[in-house]
C-alpha atoms as a PDB file:
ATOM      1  CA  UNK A   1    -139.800 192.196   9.893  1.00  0.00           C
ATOM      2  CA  UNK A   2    -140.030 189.579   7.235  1.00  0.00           C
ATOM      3  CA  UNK A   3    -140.431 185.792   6.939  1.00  0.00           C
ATOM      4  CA  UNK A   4    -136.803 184.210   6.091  1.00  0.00           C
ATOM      5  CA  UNK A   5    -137.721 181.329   3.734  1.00  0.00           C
ATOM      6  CA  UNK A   6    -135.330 178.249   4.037  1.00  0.00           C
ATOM      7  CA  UNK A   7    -134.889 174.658   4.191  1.00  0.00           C
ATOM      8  CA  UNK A   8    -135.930 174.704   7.826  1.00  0.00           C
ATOM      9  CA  UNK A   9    -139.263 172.637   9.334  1.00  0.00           C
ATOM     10  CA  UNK A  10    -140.323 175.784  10.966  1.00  0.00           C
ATOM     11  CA  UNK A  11    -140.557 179.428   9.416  1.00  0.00           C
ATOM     12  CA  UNK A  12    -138.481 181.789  10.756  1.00  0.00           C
ATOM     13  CA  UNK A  13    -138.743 185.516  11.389  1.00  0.00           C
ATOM     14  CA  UNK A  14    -136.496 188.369  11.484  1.00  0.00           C
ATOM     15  CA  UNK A  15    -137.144 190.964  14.111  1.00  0.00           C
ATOM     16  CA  UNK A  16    -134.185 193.094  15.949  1.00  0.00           C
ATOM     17  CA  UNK A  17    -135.643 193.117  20.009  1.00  0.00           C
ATOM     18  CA  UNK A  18    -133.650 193.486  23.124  1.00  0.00           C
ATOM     19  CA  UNK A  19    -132.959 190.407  24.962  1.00  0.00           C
ATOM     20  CA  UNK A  20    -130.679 189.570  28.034  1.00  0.00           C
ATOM     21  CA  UNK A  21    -129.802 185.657  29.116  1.00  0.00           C
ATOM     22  CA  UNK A  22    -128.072 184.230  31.907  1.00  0.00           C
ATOM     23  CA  UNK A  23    -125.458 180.966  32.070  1.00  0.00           C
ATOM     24  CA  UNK A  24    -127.229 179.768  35.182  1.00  0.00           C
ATOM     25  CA  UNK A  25    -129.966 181.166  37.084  1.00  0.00           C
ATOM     26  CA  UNK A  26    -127.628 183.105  39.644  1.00  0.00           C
ATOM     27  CA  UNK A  27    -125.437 184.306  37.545  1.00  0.00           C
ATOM     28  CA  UNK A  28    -124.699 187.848  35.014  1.00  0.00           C
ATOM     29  CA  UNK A  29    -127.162 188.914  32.773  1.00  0.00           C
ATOM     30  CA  UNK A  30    -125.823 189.533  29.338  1.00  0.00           C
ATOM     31  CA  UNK A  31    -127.347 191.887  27.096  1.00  0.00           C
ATOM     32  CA  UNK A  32    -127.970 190.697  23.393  1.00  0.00           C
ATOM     33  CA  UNK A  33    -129.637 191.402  20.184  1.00  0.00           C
ATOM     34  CA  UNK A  34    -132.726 189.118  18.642  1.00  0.00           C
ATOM     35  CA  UNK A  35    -131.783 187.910  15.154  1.00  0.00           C
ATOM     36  CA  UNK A  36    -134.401 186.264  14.442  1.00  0.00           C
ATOM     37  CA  UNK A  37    -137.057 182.841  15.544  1.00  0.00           C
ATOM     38  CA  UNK A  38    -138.876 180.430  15.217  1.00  0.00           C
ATOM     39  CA  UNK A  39    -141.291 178.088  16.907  1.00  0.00           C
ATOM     40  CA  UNK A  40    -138.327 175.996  17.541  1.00  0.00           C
ATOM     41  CA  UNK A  41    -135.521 178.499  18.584  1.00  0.00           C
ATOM     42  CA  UNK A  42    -133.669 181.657  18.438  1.00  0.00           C
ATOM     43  CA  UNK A  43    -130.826 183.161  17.153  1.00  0.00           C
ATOM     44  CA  UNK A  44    -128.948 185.992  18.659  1.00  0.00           C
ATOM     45  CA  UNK A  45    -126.333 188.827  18.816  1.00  0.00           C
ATOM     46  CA  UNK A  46    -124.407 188.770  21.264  1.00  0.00           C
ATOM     47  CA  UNK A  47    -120.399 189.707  22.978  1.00  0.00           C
ATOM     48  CA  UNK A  48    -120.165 186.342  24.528  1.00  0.00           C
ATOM     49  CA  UNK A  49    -119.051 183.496  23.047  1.00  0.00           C
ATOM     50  CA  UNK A  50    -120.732 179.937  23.812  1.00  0.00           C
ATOM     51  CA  UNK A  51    -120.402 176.507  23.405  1.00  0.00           C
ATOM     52  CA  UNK A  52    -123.225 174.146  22.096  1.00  0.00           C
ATOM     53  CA  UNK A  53    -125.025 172.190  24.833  1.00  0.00           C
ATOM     54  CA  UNK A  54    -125.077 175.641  27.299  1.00  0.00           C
ATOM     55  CA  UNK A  55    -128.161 175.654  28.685  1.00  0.00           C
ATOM     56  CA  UNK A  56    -129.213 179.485  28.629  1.00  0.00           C
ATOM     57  CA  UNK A  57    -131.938 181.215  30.257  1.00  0.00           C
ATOM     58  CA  UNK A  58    -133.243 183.923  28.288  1.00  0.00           C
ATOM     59  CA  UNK A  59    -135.517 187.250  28.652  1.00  0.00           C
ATOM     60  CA  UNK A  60    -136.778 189.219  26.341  1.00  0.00           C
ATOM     61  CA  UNK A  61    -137.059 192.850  27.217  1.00  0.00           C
ATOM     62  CA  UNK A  62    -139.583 194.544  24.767  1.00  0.00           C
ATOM     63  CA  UNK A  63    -141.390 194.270  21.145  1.00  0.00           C
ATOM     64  CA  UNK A  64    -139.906 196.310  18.822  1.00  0.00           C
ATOM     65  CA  UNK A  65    -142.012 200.006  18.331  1.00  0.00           C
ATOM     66  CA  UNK A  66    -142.752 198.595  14.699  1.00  0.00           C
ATOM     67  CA  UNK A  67    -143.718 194.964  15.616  1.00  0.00           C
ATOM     68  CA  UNK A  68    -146.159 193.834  13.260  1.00  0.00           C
ATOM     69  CA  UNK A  69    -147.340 191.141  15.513  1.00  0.00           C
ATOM     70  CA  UNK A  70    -149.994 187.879  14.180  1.00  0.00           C
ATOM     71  CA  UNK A  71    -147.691 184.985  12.562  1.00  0.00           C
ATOM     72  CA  UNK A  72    -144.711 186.790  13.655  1.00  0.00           C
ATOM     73  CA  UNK A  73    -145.498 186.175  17.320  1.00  0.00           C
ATOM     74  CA  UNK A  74    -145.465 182.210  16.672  1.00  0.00           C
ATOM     75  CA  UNK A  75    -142.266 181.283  18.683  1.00  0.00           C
ATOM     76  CA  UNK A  76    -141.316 184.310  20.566  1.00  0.00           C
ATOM     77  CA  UNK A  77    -141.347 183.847  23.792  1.00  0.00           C
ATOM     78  CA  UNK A  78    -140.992 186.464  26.362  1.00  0.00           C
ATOM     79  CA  UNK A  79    -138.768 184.021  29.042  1.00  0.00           C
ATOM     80  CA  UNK A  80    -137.314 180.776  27.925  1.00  0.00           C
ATOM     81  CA  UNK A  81    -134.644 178.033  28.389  1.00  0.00           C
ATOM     82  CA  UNK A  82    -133.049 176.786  25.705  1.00  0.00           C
ATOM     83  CA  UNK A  83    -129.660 174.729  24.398  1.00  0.00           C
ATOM     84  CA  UNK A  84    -126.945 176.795  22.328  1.00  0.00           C
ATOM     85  CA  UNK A  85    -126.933 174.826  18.935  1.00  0.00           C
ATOM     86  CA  UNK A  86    -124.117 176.558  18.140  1.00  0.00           C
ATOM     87  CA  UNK A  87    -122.089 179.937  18.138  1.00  0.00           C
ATOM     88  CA  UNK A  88    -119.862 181.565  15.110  1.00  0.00           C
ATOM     89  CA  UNK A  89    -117.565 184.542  15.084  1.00  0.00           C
ATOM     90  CA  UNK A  90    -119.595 187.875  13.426  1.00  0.00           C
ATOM     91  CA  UNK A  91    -117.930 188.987  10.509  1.00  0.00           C
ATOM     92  CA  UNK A  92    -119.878 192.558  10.944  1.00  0.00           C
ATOM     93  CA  UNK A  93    -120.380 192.796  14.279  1.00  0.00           C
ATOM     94  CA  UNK A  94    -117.132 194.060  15.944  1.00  0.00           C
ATOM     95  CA  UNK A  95    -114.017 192.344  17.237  1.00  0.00           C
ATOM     96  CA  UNK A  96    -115.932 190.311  20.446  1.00  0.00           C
ATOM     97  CA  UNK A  97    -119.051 189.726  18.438  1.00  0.00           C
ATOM     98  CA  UNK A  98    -120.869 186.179  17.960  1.00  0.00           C
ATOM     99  CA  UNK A  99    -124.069 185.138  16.521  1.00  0.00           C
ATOM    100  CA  UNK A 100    -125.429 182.396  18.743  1.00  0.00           C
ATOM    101  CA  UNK A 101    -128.940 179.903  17.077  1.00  0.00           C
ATOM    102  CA  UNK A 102    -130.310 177.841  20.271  1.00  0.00           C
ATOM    103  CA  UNK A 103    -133.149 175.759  20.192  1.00  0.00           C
ATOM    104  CA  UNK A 104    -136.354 176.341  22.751  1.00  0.00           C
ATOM    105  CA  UNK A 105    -136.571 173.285  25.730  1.00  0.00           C
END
């Protein structure tokens, strides 16, 4: 899990974790794969495909076996709400695949 240096205010950190989030609070969990975060956001795996503004609710289900925790734990949060910044086809990640970057509320 390393720091991703970039132009960004906040650092961000790659980490692959099991997450699930939900359109509205009554609604279908979707399962999804952590990218990576920050203390501002999030970005994600994920078979759904979303349109900035969604306001998601999102879980995530473990640390990774390997998690080296300290600076890398500035930013992940274990339940959140947070707005879809935006969502782009996945090039790797199969025919239905999108990564999704939201920021926290």
């Amino acid at each position: 899990m390393a720091q991703v240096y970039e132009k960004r205010k906040d650092c961000r950190y790659r980490i692959n974790s099991p997450l699930v989030f939900q359109i509205n609070l009554a609604g279908t969990n979707y399962p999804a794969k952590k990218i990576n975060h920050s203390s501002a956001g999030i970005s994600f795996n994920s078979n759904c495909d979303l349109k900035p503004g969604t306001v998601i609710y999102i879980r995530r289900e473990s640390c990774p076996p390997d998690c080296p925790a300290g600076k890398m734990c500035e930013g992940c949060r274990m339940v959140t709400f947070a707005t879809v910044k935006w969502c782009k086809q996945n090039e790797s990640g199969g025919m239905n695949s999108s990564i999704i970057g939201a920021e926290y509320f």
